[in-house]
Protein backbone atom coordinates (compact mmCIF):
# COMPACT_ATOMS: atom_id res chain seq x y z
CA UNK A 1 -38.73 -47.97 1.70
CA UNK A 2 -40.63 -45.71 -0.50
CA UNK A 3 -39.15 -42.93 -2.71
CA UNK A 4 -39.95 -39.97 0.08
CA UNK A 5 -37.86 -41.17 2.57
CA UNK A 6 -35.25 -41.74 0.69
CA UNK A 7 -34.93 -38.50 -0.44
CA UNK A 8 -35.67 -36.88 3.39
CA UNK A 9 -32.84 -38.97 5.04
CA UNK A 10 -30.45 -38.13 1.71
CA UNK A 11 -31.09 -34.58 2.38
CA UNK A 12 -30.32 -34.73 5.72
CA UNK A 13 -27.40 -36.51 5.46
CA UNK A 14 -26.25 -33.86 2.58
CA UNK A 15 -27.30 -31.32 4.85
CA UNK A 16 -25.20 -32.86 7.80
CA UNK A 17 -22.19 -33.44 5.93
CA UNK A 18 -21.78 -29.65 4.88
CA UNK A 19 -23.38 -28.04 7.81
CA UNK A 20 -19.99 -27.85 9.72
CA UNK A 21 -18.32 -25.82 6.78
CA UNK A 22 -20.64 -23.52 6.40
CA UNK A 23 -21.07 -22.53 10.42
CA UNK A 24 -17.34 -22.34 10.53
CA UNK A 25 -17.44 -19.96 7.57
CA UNK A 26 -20.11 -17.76 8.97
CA UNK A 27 -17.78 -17.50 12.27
CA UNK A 28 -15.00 -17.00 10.63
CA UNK A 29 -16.04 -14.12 8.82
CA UNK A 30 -17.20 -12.45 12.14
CA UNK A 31 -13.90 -11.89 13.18
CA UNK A 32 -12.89 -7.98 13.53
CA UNK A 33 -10.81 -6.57 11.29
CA UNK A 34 -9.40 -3.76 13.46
CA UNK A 35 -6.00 -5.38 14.66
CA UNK A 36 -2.78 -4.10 13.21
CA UNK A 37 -0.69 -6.66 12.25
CA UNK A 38 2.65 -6.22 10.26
CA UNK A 39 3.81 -8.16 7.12
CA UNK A 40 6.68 -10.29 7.41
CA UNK A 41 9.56 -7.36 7.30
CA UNK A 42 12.66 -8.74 5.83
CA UNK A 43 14.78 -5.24 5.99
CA UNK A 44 12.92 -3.02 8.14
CA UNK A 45 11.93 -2.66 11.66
CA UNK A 46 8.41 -2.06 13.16
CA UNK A 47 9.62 1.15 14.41
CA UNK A 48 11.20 1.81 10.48
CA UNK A 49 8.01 0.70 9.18
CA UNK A 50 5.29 3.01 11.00
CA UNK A 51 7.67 6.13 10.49
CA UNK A 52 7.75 5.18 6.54
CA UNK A 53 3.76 4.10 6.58
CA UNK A 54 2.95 7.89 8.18
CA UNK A 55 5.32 9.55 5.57
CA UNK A 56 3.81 7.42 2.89
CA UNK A 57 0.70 8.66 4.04
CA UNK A 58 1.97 12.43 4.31
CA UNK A 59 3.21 11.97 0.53
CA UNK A 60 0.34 10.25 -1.02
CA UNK A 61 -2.72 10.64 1.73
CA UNK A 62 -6.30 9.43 0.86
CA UNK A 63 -8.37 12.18 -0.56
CA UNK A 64 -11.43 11.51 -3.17
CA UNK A 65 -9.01 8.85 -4.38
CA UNK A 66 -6.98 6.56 -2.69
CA UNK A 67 -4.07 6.88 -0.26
CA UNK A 68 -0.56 5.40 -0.73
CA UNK A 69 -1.31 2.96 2.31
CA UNK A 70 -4.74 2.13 0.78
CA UNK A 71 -2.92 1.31 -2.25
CA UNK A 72 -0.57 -1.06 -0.66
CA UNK A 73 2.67 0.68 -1.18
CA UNK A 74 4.03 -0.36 2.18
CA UNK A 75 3.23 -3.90 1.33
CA UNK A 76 5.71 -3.69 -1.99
CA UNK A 77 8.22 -1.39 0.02
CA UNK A 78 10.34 -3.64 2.38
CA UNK A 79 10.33 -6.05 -0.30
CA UNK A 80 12.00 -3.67 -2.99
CA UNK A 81 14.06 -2.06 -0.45
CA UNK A 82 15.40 -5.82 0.38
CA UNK A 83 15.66 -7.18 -3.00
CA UNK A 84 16.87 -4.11 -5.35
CA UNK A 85 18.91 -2.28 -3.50
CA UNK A 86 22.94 -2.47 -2.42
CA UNK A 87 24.09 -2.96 0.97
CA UNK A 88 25.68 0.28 0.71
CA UNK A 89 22.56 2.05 0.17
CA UNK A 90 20.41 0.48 2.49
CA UNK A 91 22.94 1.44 5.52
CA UNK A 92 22.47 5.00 3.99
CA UNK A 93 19.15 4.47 4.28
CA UNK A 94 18.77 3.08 7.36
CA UNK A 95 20.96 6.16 9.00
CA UNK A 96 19.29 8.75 7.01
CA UNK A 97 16.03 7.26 8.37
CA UNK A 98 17.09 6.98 11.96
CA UNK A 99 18.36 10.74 11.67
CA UNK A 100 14.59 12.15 10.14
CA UNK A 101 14.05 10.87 14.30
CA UNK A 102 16.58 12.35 15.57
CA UNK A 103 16.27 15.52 14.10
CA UNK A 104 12.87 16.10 15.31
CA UNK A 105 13.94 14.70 18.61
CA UNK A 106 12.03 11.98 19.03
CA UNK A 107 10.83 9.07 16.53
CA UNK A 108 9.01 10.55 13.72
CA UNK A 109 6.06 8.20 13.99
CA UNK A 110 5.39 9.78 17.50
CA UNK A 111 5.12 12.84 15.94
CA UNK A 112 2.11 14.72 16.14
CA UNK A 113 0.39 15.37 12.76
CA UNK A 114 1.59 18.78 12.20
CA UNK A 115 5.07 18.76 13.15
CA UNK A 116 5.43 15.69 10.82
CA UNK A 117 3.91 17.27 7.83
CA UNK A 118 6.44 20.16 8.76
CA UNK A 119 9.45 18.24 8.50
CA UNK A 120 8.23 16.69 5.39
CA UNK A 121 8.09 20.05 3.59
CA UNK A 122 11.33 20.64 5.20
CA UNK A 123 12.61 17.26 3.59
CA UNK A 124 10.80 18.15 0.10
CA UNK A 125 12.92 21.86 0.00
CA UNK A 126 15.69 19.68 0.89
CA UNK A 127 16.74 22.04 3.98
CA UNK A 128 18.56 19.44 5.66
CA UNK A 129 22.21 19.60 5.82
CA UNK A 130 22.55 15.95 6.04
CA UNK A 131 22.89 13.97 2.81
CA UNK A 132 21.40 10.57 4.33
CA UNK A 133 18.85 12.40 5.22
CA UNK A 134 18.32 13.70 2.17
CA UNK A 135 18.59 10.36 0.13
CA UNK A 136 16.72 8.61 2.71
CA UNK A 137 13.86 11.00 2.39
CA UNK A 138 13.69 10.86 -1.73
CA UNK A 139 13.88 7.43 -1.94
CA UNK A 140 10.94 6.36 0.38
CA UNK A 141 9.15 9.37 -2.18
CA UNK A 142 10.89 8.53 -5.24
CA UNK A 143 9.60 4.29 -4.30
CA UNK A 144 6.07 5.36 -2.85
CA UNK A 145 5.03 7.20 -5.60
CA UNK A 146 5.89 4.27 -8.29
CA UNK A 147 4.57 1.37 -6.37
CA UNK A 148 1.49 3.88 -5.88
CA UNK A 149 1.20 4.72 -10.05
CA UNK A 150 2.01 1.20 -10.78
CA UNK A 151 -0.84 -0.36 -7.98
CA UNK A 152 -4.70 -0.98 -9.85
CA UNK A 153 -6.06 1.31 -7.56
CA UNK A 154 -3.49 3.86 -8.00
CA UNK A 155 -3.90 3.53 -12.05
CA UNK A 156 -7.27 3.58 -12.20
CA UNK A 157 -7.76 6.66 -9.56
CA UNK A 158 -6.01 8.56 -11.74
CA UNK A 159 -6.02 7.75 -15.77
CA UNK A 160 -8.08 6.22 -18.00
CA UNK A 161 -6.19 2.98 -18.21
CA UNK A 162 -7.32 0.08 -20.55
CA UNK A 163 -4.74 -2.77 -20.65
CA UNK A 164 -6.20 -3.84 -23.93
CA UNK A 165 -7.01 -0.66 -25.59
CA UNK A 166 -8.54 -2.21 -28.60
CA UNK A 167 -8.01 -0.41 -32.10
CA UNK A 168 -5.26 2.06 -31.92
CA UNK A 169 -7.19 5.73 -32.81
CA UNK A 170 -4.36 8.32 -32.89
CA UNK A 171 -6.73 11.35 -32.81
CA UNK A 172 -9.17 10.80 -29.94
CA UNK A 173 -11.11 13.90 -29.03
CA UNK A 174 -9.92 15.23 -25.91
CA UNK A 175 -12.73 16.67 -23.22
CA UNK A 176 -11.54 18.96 -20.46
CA UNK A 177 -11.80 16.92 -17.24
CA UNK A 178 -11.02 13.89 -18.69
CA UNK A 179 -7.85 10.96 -17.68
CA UNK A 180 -5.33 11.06 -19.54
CA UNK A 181 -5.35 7.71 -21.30
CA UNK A 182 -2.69 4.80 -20.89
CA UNK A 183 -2.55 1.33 -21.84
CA UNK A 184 -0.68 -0.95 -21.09
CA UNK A 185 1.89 -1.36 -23.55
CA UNK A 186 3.27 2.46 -21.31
């Protein structure tokens, strides 16, 4: 057996062996991305969980930076709202959540666009007589908007964050337009 045939069969044996990884990686990766699918919810329900995601998205919606949702603020919330908080406040919770639905009549997820960014503002001017309502409402806000400022893409959108800033410089110049800086010892 000379050299060159050696090194054709080796090649297609090499070539064999990895063949069936790589064609199931290309298919894999032609799967559609589309389908909703819902994390594993320890504390909420579906139903809970698409009325918070569209007041998330209300609160914190996608402009030229990212959204709440984007940011993955609904992926942190269940799990806070499991871990960190007492059963006494999470059945104030859950009934101040149920009655945002009732209030409006139906669930607030089924709302149209509009008439949930109406009871939203109604919610933020706190014109609702009932307290769970009221503490429901300002704690999805109150958690959204800190798992949003705490996400990378919720940082970054928004300051000028270095988590290691280097040489501390009390008296940088300040443009107008520019982040405010943080780092990460905020």
């Amino acid at each position: 057996m000379n050299r060159r045939t050696v090194i054709k069969r080796s090649s297609l044996a090499l070539s064999a062996a990895f063949t069936p990884g790589l064609i199931s990686s290309l298919l894999s990766s032609c799967k559609s991305k589309e389908q909703v699918s819902f994390p594993e919810l320890k504390f909420l329900t579906q139903d809970e969980y698409q009325s918070i995601s569209s007041i998330v998205d209300i609160i914190l919606p996608a402009t030229s930076t990212p959204g709440g949702l984007e940011c993955g603020v609904m992926d942190i919330f269940d799990l806070i709202i499991t871990d960190c908080v007492s059963e006494e406040d999470k059945k104030i919770f859950r009934s101040g959540l149920s009655n945002i639905s009732n209030a409006s009549g139906e669930e607030f997820k089924d709302l149209d666009r509009e008439k949930q960014i109406q009871v939203i503002s109604d919610l933020d001017g706190q014109t609702s007589n009932d307290e769970d309502v009221n503490k429901a409402y300002h704690t999805i806000k109150d958690l959204s908007l800190k798992i949003y400022f705490t996400s990378e893409k919720g940082i970054n959108a928004h300051f000028d964050y270095k988590p290691v800033p280097g040489k501390y410089s009390g008296c940088d110049p300040y443009k107008e337009g520019d982040k405010v800086w943080l780092s990460s010892l905020v």
